[in-house]
C-alpha atoms as a PDB file:
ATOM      1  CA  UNK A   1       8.115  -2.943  -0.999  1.00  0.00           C
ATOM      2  CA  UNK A   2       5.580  -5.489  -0.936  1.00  0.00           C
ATOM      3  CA  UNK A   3       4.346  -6.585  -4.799  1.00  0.00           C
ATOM      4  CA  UNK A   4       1.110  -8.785  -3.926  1.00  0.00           C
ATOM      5  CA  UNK A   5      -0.410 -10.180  -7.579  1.00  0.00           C
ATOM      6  CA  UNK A   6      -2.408 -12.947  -8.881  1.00  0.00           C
ATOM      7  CA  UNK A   7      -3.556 -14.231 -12.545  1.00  0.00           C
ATOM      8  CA  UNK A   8      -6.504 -13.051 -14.716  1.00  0.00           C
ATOM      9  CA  UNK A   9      -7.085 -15.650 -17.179  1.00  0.00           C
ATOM     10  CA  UNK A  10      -9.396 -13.128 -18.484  1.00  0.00           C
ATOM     11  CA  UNK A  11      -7.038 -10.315 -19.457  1.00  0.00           C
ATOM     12  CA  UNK A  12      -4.018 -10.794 -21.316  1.00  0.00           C
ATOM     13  CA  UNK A  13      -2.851  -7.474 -20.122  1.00  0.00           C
ATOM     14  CA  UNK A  14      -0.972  -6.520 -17.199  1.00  0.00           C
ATOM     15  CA  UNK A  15      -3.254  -4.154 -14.425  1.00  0.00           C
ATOM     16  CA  UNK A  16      -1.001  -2.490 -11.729  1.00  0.00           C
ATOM     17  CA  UNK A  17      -1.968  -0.553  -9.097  1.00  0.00           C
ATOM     18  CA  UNK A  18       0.172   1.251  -6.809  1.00  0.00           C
ATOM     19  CA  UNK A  19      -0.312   2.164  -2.414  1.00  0.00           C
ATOM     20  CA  UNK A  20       2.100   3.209   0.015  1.00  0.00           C
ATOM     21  CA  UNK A  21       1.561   2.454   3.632  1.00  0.00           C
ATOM     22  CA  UNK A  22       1.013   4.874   6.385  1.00  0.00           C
ATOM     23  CA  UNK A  23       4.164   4.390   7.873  1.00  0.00           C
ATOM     24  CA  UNK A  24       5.264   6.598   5.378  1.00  0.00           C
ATOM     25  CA  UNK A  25       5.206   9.876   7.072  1.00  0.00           C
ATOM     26  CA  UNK A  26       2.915  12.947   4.972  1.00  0.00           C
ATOM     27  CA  UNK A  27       1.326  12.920   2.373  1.00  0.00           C
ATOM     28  CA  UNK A  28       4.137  14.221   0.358  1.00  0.00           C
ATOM     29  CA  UNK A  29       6.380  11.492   1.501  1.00  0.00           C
ATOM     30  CA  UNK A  30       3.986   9.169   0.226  1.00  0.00           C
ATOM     31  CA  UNK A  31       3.292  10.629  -2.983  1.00  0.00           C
ATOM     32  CA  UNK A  32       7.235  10.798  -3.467  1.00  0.00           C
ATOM     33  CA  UNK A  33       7.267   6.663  -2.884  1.00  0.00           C
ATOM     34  CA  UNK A  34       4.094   6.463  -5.159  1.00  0.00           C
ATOM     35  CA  UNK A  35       6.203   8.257  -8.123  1.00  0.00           C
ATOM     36  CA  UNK A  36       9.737   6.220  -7.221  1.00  0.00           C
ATOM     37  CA  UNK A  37       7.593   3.113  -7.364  1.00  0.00           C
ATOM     38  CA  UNK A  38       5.977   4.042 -10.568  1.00  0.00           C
ATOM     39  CA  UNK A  39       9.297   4.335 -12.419  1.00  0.00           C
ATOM     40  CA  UNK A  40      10.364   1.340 -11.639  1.00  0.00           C
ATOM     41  CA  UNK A  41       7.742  -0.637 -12.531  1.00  0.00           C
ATOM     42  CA  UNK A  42       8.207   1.262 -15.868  1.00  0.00           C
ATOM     43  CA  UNK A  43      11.873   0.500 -16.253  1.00  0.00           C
ATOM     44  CA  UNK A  44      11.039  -3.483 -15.225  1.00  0.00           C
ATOM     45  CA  UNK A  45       7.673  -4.140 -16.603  1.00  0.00           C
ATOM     46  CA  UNK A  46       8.480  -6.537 -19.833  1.00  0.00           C
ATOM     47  CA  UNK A  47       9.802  -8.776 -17.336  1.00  0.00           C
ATOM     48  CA  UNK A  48       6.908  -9.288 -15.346  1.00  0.00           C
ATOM     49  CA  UNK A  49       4.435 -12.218 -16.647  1.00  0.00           C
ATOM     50  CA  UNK A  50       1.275 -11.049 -18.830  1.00  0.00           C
ATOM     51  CA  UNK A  51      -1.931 -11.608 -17.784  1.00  0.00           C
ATOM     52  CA  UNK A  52      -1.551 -10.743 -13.782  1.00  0.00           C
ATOM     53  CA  UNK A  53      -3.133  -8.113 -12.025  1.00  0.00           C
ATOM     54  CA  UNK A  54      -0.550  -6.278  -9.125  1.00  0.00           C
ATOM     55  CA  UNK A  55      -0.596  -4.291  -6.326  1.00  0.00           C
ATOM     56  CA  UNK A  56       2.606  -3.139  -4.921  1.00  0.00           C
ATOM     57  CA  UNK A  57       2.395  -1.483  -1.687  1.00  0.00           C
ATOM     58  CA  UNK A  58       5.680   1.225  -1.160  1.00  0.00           C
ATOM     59  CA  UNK A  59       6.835   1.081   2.028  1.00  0.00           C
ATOM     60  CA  UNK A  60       9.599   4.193   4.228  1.00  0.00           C
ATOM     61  CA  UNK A  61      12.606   2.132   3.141  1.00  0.00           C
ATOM     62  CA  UNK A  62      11.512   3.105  -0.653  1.00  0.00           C
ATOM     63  CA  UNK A  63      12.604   6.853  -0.045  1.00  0.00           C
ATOM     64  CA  UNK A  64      16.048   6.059   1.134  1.00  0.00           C
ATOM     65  CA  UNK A  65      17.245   3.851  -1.207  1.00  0.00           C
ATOM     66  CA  UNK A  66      18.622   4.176  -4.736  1.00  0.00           C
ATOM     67  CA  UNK A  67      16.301   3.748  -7.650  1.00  0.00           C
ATOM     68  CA  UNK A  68      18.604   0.935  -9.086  1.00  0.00           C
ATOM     69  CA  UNK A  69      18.212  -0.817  -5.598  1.00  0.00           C
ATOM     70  CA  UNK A  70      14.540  -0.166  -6.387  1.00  0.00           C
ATOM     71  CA  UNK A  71      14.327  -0.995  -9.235  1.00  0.00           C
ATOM     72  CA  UNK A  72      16.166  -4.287  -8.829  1.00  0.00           C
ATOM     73  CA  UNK A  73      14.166  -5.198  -5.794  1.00  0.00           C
ATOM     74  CA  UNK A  74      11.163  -4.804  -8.438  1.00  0.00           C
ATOM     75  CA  UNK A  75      12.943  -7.223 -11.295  1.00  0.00           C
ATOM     76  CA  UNK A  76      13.556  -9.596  -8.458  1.00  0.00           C
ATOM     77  CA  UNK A  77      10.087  -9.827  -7.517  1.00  0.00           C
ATOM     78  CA  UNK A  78       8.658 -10.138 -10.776  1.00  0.00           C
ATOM     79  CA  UNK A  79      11.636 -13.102 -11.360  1.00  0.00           C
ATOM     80  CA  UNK A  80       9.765 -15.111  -8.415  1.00  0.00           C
ATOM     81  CA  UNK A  81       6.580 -15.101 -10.196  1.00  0.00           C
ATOM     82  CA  UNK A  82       5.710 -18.279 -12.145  1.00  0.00           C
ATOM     83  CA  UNK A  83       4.680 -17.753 -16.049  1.00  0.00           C
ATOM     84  CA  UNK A  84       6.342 -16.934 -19.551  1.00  0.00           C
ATOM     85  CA  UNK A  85       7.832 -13.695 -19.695  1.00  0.00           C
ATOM     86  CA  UNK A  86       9.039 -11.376 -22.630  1.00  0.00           C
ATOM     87  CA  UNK A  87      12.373  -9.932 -21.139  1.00  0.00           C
ATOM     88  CA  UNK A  88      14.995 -11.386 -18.656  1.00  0.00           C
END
């Protein structure tokens, strides 16, 4: 996965949006990554800064892996971000 994000002094809150490339073969394939990605950013999204705006763009290796893998791929990423954060 590919989590691309930047700050919006504007909004406190956290925006996410969520894509999945077109290597991902069918549609229901991709809608499969699209709910896999979802949950993790539920399960990991107190540790992601506030005020940050994300896309994260699902890619085929998404489908074969296990959601902890996901999931810690996704707490990893939001880790490398710079800011204050609620949650480890």
């Amino acid at each position: 996965m590919v989590v691309l994000w930047r700050r919006a002094e504007s909004d406190p809150m956290r925006r996410v949006g969520f894509t999945v490339s077109r290597q991902v073969r069918g549609a229901v394939a991709r809608n499969r990554v699209k709910r896999r990605l979802r949950e993790a950013y539920r399960a990991t999204r107190d540790a992601a800064p506030p005020g940050i705006s994300l896309v994260v763009v699902g890619r085929p290796g998404v489908l074969n892996q296990p959601m902890t893998v996901v999931t810690g791929d996704m707490r990893q990423a939001f880790r490398n971000m710079p800011g204050e954060r609620f949650a480890p």
